[in-house]
C-alpha atoms as a PDB file:
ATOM      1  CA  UNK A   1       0.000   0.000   0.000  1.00  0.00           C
ATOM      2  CA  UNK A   2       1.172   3.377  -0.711  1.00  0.00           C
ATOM      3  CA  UNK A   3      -0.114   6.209   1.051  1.00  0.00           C
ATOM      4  CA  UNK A   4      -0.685  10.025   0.070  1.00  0.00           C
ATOM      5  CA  UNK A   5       0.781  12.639   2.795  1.00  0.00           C
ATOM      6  CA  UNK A   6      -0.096  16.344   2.172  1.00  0.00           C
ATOM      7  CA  UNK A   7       2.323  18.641   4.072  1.00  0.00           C
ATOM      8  CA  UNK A   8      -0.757  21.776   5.112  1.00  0.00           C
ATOM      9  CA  UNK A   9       0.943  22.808   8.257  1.00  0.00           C
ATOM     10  CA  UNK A  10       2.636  25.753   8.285  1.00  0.00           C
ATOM     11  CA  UNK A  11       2.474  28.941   9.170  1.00  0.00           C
ATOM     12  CA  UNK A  12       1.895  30.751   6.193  1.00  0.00           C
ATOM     13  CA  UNK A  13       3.416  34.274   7.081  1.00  0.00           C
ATOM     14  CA  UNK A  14       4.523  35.948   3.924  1.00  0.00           C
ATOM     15  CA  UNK A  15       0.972  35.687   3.200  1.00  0.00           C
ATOM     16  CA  UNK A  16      -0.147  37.287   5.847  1.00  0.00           C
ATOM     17  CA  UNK A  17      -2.904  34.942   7.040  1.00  0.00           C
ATOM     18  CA  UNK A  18      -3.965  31.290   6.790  1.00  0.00           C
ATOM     19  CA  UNK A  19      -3.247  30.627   3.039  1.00  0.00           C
ATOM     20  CA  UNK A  20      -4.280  26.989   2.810  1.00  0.00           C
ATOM     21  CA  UNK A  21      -7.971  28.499   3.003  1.00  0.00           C
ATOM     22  CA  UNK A  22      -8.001  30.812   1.067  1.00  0.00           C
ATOM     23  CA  UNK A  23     -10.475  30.756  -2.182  1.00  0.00           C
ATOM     24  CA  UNK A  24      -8.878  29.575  -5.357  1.00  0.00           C
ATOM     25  CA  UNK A  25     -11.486  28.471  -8.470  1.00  0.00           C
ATOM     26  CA  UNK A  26     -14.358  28.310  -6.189  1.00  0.00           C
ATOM     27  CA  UNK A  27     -12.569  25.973  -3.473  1.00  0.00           C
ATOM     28  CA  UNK A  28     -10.204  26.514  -0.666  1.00  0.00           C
ATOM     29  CA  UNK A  29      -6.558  26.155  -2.017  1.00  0.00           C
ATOM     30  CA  UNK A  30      -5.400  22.947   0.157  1.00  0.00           C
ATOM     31  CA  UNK A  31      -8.455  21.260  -1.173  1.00  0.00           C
ATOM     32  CA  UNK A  32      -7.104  20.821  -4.867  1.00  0.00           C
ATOM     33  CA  UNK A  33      -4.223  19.582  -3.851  1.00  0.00           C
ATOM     34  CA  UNK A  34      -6.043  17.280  -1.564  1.00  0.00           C
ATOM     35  CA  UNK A  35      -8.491  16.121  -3.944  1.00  0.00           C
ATOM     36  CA  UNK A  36      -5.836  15.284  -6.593  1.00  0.00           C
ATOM     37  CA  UNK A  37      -3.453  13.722  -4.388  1.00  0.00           C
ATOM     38  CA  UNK A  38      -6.135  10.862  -3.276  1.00  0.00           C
ATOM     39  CA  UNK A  39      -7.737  10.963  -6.846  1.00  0.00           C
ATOM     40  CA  UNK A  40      -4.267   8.646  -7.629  1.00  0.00           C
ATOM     41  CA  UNK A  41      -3.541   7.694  -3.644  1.00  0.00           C
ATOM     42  CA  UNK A  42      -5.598   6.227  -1.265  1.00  0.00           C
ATOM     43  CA  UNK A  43      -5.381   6.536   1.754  1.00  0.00           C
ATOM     44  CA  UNK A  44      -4.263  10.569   1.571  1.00  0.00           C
ATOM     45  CA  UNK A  45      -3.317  11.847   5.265  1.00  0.00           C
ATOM     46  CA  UNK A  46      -2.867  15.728   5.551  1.00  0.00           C
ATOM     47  CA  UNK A  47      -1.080  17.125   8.160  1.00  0.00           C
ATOM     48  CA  UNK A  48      -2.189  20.183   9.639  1.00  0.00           C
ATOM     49  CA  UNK A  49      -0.850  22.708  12.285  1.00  0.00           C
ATOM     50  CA  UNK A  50      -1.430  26.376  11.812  1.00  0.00           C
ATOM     51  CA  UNK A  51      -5.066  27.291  12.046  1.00  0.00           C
ATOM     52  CA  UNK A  52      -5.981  23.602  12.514  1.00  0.00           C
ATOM     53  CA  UNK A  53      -9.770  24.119  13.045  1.00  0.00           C
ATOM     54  CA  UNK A  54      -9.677  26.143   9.523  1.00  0.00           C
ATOM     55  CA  UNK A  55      -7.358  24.079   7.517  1.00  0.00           C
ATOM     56  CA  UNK A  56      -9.699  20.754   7.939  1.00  0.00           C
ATOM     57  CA  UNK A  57     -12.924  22.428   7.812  1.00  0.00           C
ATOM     58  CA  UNK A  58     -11.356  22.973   4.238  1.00  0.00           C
ATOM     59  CA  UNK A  59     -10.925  18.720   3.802  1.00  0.00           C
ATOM     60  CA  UNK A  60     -14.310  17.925   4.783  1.00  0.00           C
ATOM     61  CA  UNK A  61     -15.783  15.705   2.585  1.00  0.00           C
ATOM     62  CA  UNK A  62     -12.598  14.940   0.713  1.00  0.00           C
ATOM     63  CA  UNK A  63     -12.125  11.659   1.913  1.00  0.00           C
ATOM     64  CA  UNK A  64      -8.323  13.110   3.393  1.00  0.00           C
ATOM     65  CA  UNK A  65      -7.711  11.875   6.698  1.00  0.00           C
ATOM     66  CA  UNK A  66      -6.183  14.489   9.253  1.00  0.00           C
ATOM     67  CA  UNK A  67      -3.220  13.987  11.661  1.00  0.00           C
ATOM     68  CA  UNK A  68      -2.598  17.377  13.651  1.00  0.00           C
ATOM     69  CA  UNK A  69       0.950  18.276  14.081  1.00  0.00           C
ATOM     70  CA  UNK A  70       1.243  20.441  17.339  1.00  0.00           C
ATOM     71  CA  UNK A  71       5.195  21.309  16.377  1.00  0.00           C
ATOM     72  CA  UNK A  72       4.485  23.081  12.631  1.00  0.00           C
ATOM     73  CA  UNK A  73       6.332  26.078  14.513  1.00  0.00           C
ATOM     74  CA  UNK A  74       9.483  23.675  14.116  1.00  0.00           C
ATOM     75  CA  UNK A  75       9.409  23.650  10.360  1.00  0.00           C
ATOM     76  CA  UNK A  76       8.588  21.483   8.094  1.00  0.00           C
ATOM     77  CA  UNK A  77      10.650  18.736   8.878  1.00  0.00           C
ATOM     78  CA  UNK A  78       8.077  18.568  11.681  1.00  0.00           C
ATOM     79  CA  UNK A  79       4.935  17.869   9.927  1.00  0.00           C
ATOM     80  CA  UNK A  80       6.842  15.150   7.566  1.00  0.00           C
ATOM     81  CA  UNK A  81       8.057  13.480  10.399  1.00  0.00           C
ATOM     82  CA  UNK A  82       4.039  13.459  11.738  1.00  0.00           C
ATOM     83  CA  UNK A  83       3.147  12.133   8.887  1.00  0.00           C
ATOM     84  CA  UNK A  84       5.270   9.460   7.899  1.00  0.00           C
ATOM     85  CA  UNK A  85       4.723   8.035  11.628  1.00  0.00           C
ATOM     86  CA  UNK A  86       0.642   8.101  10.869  1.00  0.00           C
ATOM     87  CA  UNK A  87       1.204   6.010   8.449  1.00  0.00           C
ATOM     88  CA  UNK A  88      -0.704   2.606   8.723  1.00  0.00           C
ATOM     89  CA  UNK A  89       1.855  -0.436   9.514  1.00  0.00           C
ATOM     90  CA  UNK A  90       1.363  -1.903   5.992  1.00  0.00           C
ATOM     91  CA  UNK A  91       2.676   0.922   4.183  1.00  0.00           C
ATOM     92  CA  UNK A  92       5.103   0.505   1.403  1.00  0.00           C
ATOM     93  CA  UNK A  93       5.589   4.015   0.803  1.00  0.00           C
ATOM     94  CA  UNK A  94       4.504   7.672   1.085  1.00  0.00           C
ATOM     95  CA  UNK A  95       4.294  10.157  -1.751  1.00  0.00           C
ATOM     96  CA  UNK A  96       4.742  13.443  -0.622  1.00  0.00           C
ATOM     97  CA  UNK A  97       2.651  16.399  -1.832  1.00  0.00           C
ATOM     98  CA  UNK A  98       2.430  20.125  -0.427  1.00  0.00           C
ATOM     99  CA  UNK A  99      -0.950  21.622   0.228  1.00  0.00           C
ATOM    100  CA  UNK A 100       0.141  25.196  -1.282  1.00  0.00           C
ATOM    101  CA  UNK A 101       0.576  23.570  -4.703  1.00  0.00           C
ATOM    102  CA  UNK A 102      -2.616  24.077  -5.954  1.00  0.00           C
ATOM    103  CA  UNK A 103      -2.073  22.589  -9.497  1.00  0.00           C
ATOM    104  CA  UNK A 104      -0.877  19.101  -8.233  1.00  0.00           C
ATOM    105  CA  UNK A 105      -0.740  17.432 -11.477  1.00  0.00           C
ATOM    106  CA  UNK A 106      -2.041  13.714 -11.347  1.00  0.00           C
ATOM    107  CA  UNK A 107      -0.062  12.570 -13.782  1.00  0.00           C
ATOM    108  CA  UNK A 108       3.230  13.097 -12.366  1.00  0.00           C
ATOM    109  CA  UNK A 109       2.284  11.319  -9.044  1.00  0.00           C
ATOM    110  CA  UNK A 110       1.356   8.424 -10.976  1.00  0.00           C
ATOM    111  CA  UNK A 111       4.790   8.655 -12.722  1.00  0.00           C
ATOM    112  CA  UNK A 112       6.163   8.654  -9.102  1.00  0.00           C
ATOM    113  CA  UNK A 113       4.457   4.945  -8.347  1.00  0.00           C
ATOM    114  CA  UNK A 114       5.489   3.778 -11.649  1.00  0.00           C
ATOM    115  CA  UNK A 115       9.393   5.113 -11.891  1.00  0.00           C
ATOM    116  CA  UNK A 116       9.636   3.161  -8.157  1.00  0.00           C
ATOM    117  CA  UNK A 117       7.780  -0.128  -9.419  1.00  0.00           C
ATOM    118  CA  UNK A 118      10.392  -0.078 -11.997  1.00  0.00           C
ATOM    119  CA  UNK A 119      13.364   0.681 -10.391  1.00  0.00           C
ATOM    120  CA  UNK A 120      12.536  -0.171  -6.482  1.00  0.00           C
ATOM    121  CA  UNK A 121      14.696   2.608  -5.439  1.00  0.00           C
ATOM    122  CA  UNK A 122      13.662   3.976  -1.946  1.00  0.00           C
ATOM    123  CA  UNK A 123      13.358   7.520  -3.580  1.00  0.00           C
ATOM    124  CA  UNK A 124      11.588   8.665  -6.445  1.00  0.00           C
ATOM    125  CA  UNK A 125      11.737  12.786  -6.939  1.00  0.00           C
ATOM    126  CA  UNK A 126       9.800  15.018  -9.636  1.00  0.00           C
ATOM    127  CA  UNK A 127      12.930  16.920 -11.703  1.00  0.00           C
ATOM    128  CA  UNK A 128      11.158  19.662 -13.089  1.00  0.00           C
ATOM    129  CA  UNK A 129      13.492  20.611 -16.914  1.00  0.00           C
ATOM    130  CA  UNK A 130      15.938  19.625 -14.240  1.00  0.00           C
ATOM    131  CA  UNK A 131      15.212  21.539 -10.881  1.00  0.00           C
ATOM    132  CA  UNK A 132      14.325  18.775  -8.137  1.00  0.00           C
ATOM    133  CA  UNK A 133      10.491  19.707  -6.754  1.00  0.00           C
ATOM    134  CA  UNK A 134       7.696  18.145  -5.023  1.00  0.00           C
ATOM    135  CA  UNK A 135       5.860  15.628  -4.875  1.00  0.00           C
ATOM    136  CA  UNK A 136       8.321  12.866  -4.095  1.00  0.00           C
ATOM    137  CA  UNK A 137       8.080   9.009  -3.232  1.00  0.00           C
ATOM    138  CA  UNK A 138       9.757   7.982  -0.049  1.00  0.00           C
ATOM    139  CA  UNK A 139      10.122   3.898   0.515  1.00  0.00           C
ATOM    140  CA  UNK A 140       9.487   2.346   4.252  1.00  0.00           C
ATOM    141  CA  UNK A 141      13.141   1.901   3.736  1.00  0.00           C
ATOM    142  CA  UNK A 142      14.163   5.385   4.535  1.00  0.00           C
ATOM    143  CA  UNK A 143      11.521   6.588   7.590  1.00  0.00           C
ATOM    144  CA  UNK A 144      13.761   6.084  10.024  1.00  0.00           C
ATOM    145  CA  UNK A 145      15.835   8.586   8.191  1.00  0.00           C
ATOM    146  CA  UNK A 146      12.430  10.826   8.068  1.00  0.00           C
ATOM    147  CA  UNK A 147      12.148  10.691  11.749  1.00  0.00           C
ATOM    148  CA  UNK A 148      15.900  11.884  12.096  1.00  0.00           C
ATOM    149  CA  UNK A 149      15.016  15.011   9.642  1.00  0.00           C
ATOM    150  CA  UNK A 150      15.201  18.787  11.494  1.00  0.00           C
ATOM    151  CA  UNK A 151      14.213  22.075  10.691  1.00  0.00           C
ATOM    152  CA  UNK A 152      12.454  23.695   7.777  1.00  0.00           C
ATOM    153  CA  UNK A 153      13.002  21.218   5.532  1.00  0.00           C
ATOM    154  CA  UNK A 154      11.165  18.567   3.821  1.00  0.00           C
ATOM    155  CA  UNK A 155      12.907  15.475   1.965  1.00  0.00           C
ATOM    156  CA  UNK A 156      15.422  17.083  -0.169  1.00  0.00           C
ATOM    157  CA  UNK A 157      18.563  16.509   2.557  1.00  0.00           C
ATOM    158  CA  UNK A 158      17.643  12.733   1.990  1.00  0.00           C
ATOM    159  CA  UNK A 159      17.814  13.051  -1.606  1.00  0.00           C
ATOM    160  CA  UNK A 160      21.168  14.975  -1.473  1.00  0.00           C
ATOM    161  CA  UNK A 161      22.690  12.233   0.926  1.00  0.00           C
ATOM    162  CA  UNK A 162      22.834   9.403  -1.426  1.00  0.00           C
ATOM    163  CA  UNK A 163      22.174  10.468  -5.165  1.00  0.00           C
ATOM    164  CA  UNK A 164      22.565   6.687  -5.831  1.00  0.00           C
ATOM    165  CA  UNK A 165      19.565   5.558  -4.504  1.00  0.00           C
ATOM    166  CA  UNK A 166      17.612   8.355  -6.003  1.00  0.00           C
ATOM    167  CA  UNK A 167      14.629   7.748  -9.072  1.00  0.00           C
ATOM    168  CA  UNK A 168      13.740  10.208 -10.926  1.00  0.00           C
ATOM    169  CA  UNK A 169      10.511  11.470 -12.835  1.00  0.00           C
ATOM    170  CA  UNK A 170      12.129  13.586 -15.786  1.00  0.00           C
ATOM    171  CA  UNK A 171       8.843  16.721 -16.596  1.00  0.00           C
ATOM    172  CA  UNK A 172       9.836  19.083 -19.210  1.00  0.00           C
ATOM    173  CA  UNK A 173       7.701  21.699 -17.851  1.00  0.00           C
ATOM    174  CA  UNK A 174       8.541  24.587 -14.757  1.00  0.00           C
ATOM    175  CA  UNK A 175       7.520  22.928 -11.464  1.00  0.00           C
ATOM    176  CA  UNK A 176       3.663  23.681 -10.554  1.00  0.00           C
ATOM    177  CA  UNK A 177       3.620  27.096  -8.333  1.00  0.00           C
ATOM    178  CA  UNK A 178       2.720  27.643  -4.849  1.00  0.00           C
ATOM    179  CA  UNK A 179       1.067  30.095  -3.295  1.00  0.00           C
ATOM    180  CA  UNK A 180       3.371  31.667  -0.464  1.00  0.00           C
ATOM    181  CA  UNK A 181       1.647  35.690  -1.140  1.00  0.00           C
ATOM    182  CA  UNK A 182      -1.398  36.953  -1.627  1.00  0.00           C
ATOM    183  CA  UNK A 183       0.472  37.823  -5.042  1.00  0.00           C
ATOM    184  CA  UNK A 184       0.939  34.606  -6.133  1.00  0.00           C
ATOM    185  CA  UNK A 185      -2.609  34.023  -5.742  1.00  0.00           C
ATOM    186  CA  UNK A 186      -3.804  36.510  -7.353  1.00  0.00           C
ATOM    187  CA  UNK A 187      -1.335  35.898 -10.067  1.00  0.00           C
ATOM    188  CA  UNK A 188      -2.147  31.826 -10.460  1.00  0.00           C
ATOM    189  CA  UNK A 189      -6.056  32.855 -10.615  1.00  0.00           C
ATOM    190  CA  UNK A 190      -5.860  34.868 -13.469  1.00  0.00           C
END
């Protein structure tokens, strides 16, 4: 079983208030990542932190399980840590997605699954016309390096540490925004 994870924790201050909720298309922004992330996963955990109450009145009715991370302040490392330890016991692997990427594209995390199928490499990373970007596979294999992870990072320091046991999903196409200003909102809605 492979399980979704959708990082929706943080504390969203360049935009000046809780991001994850704020209207995009006619929906709250974490829910179209959340929505697309189980449309290819199931189960999809989110974890949440900032504005917890507001962030999963967003996933109702998305079929997204929550797990509340009370350490978001820590970084992001924090809420990937949560998550990967949520996991159910039979999980083979997580694929990590970020709830401020509003255009998750489906495609690519079914690329993910596939690329790791084929190669059974414990990582399997989006390269974006060659810049290395969410969403990314992590194998069982390598939790115990996810619960060693600190600060505001996600899983990039355990793709750096051993490129040789790195996948990767080649997209010829810039890596989907996120919103991290109301500018970049604005900007991705038009």
């Amino acid at each position: 079983m492979i399980v979704g994870l959708l990082l929706a924790a943080g504390a969203a201050q360049r935009f000046g208030s809780q991001k994850l909720v704020a209207p995009f298309r006619g929906a709250p922004l974490v829910r179209h990542a959340a929505l697309v992330l189980r449309g290819v996963i199931k189960p999809t955990i989110a974890v949440i932190g900032n504005d917890a109450a507001a962030v999963c009145a967003a996933l109702a009715d998305t079929g997204v399980a929550v797990v509340e991370n009370p350490d978001w302040r820590d970084g992001l490392s924090t809420s990937l840590r949560r998550g990967v330890a949520s996991v159910p016991a039979g999980a083979e692997a997580v694929v990590v997605a970020l709830g401020d990427q509003p255009l998750l594209d489906a495609e690519v995390i079914a690329s993910l699954v596939a690329r790791w199928r084929e190669t059974g490499l414990p990582i399997v990373a989006a390269r974006f016309r060659g810049v290395i970007a969410p969403p990314v596979l992590l194998a069982r294999s390598v939790f115990a390096e996810v619960a060693e992870l600190r600060g505001d990072f996600g899983a990039r320091p355990l793709i750096m540490r051993a490129p040789e046991r790195v996948a990767y999903v080649e997209i010829d196409r810039d890596i989907p925004p996120d919103v991290d200003t109301p500018e970049d909102l604005a900007e991705l809605s038009s």
